[in-house]
N, C-alpha and C. Protein backbone atom coordinates (compact mmCIF):
# COMPACT_ATOMS: atom_id res chain seq x y z
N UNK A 1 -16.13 11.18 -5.54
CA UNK A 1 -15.13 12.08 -4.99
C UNK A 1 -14.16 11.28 -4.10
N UNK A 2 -13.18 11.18 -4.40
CA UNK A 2 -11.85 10.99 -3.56
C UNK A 2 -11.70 11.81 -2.36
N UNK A 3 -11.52 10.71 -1.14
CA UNK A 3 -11.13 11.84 -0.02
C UNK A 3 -9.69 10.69 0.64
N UNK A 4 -8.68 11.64 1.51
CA UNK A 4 -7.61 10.86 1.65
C UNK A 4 -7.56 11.52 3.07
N UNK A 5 -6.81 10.78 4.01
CA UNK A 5 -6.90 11.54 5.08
C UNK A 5 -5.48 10.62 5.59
N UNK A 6 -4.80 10.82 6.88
CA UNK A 6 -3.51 10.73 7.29
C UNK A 6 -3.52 10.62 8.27
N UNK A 7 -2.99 9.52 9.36
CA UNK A 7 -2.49 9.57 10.83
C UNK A 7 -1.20 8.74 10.79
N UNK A 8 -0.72 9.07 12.32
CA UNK A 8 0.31 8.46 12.06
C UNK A 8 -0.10 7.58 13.78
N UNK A 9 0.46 6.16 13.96
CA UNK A 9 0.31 5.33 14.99
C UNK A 9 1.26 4.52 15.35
N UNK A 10 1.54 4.35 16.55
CA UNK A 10 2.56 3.78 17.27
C UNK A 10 2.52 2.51 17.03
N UNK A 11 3.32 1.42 16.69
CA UNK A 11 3.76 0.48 16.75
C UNK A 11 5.24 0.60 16.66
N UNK A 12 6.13 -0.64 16.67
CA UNK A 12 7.37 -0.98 16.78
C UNK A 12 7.97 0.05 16.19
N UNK A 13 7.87 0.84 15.00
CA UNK A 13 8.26 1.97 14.29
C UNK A 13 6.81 3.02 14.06
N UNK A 14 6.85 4.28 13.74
CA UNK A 14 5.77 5.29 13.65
C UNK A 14 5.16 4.88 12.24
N UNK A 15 4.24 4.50 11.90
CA UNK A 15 3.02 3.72 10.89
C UNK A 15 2.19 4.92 10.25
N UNK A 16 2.47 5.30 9.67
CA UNK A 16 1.54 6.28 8.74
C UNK A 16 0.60 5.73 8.25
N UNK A 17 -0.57 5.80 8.76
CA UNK A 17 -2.10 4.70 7.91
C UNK A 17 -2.52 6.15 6.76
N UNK A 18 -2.57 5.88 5.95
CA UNK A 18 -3.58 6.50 4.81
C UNK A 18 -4.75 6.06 4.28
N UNK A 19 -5.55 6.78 4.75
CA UNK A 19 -7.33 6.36 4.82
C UNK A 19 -8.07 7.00 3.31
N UNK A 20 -8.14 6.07 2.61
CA UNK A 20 -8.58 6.22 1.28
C UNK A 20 -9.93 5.95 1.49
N UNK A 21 -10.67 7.13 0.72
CA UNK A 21 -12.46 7.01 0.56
C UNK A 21 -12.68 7.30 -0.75
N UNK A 22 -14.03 6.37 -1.59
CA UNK A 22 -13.91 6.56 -2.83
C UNK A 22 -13.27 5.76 -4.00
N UNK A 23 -13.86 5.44 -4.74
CA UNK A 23 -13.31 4.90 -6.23
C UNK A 23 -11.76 6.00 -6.14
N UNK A 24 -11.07 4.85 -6.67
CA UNK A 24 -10.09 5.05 -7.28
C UNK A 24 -9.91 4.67 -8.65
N UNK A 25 -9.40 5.42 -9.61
CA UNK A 25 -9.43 5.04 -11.15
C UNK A 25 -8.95 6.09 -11.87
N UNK A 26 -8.87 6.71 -13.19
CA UNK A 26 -7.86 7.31 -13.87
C UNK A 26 -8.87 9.00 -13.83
N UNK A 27 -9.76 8.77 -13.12
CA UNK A 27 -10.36 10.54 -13.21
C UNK A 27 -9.68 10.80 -11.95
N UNK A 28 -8.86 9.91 -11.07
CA UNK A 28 -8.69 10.98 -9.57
C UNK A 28 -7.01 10.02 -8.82
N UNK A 29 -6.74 9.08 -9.68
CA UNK A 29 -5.33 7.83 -9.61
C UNK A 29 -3.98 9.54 -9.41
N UNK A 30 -4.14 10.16 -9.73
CA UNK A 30 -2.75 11.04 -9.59
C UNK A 30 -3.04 12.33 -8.42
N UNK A 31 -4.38 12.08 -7.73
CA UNK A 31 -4.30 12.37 -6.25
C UNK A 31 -4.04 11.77 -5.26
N UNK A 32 -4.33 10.73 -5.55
CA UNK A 32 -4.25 9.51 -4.71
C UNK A 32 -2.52 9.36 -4.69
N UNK A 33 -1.78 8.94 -5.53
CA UNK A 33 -0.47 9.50 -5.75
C UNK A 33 0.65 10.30 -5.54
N UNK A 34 0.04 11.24 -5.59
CA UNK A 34 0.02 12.91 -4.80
C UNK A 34 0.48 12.78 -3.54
N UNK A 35 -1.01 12.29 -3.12
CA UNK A 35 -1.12 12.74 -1.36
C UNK A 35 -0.32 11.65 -0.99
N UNK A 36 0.16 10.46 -1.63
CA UNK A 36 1.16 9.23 -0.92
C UNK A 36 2.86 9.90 -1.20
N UNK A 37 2.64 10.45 -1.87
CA UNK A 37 4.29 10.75 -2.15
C UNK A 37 4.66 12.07 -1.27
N UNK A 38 3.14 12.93 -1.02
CA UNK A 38 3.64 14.24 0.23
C UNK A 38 4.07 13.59 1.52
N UNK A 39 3.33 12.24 1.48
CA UNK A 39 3.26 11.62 3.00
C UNK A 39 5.16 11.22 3.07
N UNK A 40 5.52 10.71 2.24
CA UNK A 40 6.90 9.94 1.51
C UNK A 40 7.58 11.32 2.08
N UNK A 41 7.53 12.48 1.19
CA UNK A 41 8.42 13.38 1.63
C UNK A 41 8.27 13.65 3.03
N UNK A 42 7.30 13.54 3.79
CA UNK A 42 6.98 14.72 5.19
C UNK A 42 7.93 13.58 6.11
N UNK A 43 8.15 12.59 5.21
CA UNK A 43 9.30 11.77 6.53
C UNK A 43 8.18 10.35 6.87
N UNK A 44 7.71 9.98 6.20
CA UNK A 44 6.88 8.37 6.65
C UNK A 44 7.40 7.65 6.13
N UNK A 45 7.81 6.17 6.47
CA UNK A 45 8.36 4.99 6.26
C UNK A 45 7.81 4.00 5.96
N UNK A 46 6.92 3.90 6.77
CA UNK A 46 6.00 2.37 7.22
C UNK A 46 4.76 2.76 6.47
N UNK A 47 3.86 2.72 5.86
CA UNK A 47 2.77 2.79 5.71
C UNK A 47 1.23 1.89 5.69
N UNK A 48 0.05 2.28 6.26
CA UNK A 48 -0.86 1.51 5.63
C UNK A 48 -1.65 2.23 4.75
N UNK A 49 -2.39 1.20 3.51
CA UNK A 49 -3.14 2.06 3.30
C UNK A 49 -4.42 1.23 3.35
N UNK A 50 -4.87 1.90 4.29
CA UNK A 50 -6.39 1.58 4.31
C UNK A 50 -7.66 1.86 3.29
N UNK A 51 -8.32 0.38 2.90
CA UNK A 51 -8.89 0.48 1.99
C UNK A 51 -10.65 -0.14 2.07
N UNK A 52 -10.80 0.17 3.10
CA UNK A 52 -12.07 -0.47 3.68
C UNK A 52 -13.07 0.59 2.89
N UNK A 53 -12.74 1.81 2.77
CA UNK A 53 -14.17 2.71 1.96
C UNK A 53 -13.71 3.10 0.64
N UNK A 54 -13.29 2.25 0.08
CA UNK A 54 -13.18 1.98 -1.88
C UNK A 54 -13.93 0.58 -2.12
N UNK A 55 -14.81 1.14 -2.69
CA UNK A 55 -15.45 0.26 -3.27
C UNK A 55 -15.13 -0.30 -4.56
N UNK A 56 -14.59 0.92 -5.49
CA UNK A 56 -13.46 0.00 -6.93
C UNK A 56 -12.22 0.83 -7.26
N UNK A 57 -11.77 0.06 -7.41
CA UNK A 57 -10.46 0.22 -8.06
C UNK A 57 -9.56 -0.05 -9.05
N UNK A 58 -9.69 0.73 -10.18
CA UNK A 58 -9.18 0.03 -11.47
C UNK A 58 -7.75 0.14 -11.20
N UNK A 59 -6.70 -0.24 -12.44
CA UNK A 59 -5.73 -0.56 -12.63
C UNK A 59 -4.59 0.67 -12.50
N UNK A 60 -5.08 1.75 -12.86
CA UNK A 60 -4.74 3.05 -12.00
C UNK A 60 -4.40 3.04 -11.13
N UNK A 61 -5.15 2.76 -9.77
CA UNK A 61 -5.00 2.34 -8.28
C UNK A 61 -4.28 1.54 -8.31
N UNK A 62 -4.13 0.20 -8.80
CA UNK A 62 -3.47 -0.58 -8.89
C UNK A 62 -1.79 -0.39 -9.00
N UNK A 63 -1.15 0.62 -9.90
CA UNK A 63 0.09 1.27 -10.34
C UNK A 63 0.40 2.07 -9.49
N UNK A 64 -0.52 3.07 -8.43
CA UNK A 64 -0.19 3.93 -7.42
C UNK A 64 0.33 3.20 -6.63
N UNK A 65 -0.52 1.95 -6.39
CA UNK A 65 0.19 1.17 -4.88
C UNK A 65 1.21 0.44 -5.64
N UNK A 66 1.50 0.19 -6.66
CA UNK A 66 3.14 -0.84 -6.87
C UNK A 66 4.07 0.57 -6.79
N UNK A 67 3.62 1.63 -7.43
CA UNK A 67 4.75 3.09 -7.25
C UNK A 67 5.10 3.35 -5.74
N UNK A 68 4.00 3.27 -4.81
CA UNK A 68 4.24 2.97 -3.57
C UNK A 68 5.43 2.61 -3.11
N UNK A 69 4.89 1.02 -3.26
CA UNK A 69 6.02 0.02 -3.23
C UNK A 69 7.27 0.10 -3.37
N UNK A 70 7.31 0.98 -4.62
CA UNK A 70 8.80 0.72 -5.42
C UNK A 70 9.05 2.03 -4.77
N UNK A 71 8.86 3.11 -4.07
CA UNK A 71 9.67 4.28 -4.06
C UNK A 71 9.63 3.93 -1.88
N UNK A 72 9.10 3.36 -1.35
CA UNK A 72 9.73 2.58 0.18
C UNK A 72 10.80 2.00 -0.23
N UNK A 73 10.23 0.81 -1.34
CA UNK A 73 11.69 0.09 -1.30
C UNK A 73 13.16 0.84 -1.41
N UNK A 74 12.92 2.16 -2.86
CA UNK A 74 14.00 2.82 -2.92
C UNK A 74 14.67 3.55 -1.37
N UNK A 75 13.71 4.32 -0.80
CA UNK A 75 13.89 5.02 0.81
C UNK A 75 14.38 4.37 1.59
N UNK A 76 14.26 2.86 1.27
CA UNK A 76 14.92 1.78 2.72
C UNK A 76 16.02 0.79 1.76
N UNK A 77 15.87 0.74 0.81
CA UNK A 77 16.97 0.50 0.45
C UNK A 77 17.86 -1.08 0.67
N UNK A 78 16.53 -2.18 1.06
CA UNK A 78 17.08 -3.19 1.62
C UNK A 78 17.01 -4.31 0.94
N UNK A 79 16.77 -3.84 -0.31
CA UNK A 79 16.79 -5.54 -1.33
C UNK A 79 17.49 -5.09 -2.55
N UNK A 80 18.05 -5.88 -3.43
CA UNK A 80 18.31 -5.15 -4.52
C UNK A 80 17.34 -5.74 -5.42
N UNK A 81 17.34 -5.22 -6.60
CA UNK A 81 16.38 -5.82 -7.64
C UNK A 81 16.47 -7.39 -7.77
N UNK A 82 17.64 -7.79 -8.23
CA UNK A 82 17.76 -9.40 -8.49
C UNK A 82 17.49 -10.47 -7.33
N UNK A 83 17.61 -9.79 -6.08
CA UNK A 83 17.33 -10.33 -5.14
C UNK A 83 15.67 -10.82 -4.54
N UNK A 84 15.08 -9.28 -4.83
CA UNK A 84 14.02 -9.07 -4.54
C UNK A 84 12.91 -10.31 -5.55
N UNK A 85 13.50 -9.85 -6.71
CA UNK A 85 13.01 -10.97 -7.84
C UNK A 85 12.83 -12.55 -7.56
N UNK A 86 13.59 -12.60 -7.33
CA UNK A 86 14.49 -13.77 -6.63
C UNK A 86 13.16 -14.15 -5.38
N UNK A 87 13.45 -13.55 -4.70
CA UNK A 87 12.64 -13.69 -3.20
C UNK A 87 11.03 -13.78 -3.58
N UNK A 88 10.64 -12.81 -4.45
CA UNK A 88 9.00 -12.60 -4.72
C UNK A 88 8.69 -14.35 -5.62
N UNK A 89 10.01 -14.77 -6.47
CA UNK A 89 9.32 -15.83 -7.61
C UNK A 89 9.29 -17.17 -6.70
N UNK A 90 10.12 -17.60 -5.37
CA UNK A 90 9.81 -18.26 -4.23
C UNK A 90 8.54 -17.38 -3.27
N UNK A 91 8.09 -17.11 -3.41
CA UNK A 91 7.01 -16.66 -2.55
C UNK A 91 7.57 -16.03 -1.12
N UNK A 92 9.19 -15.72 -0.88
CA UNK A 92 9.75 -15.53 0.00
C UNK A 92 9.78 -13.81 0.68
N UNK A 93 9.50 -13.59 0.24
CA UNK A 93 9.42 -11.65 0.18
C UNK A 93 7.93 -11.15 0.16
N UNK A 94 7.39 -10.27 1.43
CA UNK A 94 6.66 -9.81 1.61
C UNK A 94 7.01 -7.93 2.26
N UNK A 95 6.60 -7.01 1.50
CA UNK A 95 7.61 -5.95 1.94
C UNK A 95 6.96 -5.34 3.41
N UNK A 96 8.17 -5.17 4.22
CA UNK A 96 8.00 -4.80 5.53
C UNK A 96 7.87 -3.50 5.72
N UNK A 97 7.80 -2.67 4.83
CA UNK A 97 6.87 -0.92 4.55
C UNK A 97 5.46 -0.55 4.38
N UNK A 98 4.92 -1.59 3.86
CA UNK A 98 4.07 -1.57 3.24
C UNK A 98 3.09 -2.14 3.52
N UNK A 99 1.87 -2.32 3.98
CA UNK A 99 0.50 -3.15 4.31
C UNK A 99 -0.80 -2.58 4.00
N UNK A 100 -1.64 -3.58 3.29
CA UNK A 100 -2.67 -3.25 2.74
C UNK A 100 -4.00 -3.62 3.87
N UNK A 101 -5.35 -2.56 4.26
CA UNK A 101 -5.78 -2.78 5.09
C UNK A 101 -7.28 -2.80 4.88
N UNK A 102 -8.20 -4.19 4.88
CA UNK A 102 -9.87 -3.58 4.15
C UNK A 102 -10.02 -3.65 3.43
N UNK A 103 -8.99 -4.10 1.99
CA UNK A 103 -10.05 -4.28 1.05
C UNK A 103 -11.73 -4.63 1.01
N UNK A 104 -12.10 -3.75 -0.03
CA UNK A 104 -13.85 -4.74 -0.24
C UNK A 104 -13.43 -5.42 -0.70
N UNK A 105 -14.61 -6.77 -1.35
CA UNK A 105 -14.16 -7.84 -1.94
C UNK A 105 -14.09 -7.45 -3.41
N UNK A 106 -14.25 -6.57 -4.56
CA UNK A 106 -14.25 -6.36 -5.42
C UNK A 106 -12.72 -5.44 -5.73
N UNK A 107 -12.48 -4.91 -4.57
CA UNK A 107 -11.00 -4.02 -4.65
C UNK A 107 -9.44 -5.48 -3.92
N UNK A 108 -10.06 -6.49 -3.18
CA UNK A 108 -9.47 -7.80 -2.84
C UNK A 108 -9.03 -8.48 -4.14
N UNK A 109 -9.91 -8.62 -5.15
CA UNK A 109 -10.31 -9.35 -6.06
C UNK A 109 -9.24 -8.70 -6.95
N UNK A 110 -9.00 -7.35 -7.92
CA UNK A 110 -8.50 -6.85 -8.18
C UNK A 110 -6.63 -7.05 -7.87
N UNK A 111 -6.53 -6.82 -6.67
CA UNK A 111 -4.83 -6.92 -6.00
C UNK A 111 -4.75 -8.50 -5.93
N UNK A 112 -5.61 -9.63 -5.69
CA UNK A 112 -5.41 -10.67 -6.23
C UNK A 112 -4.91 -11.06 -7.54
N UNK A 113 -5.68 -10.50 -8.88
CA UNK A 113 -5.50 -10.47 -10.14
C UNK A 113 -4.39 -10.06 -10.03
N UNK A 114 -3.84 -9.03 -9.64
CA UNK A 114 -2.69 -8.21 -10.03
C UNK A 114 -1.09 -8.71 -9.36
N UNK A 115 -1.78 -9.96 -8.32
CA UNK A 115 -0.49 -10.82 -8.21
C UNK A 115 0.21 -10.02 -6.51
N UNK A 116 -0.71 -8.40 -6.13
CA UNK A 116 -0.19 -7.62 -5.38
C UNK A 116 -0.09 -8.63 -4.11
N UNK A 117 -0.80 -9.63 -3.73
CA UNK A 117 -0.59 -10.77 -2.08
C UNK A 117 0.72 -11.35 -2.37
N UNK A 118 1.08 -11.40 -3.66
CA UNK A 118 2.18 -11.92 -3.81
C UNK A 118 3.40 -11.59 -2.74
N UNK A 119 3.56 -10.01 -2.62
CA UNK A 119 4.60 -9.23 -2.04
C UNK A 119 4.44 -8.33 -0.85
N UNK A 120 3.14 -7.92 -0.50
CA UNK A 120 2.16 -7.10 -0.16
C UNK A 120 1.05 -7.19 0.97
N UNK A 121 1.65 -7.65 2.09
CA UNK A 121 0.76 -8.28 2.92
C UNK A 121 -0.79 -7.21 2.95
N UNK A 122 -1.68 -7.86 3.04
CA UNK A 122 -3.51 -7.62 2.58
C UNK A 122 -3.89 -8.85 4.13
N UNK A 123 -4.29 -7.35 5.04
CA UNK A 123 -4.97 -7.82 6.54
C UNK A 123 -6.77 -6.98 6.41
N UNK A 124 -7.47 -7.94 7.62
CA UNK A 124 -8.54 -7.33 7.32
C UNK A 124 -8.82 -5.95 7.64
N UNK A 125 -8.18 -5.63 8.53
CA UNK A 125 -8.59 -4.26 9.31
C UNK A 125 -7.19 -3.54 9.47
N UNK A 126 -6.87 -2.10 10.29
CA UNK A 126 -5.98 -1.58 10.43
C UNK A 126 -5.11 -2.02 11.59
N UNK A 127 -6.01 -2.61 12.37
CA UNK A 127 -4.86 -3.17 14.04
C UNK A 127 -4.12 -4.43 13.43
N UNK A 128 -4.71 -5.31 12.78
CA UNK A 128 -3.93 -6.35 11.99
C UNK A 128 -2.68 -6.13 11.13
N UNK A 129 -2.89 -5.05 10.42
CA UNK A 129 -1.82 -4.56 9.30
C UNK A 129 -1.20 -3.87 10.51
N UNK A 130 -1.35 -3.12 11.83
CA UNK A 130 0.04 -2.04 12.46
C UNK A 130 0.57 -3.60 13.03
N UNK A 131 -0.19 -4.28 13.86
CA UNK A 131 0.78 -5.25 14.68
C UNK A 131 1.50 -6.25 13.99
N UNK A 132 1.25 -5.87 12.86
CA UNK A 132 2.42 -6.61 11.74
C UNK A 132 4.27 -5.69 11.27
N UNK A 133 4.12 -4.71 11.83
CA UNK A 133 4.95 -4.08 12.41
C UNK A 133 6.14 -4.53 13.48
């Protein structure tokens, strides 16, 4: 069972952490989805998503958090595509919306494969990912 839960925390800008519990994967990937894009509309910018109580995460999960990605980037509006491209294939671009918090090592392992450290800063805990803010 998927459970998702929401706060929001002070740093330099207001940080919406989203506290994911539960496998993520294609029986429950378009709640998980869901509840990130209500957060998107209710007015959040910054996000974490905390991932310390997922233990797996298939490639499903994987597409929620690049959709993530790609719909901050659209809301802030501060790279363009060719640029961004550009910046990610130098290792120069890490997005400043976005922070990943806790992976286990099997859901680490995964956003490794998937190239996500590439762009995507991945801290151990949640005070690490806000004071990156």
């Amino acid at each position: 069972m998927l459970e998702i839960a929401t706060e929001t925390l002070k740093a330099r800008v207001p940080v919406t952490v989203i506290v994911v519990k539960g496998d993520v994967d294609t029986s429950n990937y378009k709640t998980f989805l869901e509840r990130t894009q209500e957060t998107l509309a209710s007015g959040a910018r910054y996000l974490i998503l905390d991932l310390k109580d997922v233990p797996f995460m298939s490639s499903a999960g994987l597409r929620v958090i690049h959709t993530i990605f790609n719909e901050l980037r659209n809301l802030h509006n501060d790279v363009n595509d060719d640029e961004l491209r550009r910046q990610m294939s130098a290792g120069a671009y890490k997005s400043p919306h976005l922070k990943l918090a806790g992976p286990t090592a099997q859901v680490r392992e995964a956003l490794e494969l998937g190239g996500f450290e590439t762009y995507i800063e991945v801290f151990n805990d949640v005070p690490g990912a806000l004071n990156s803010f």
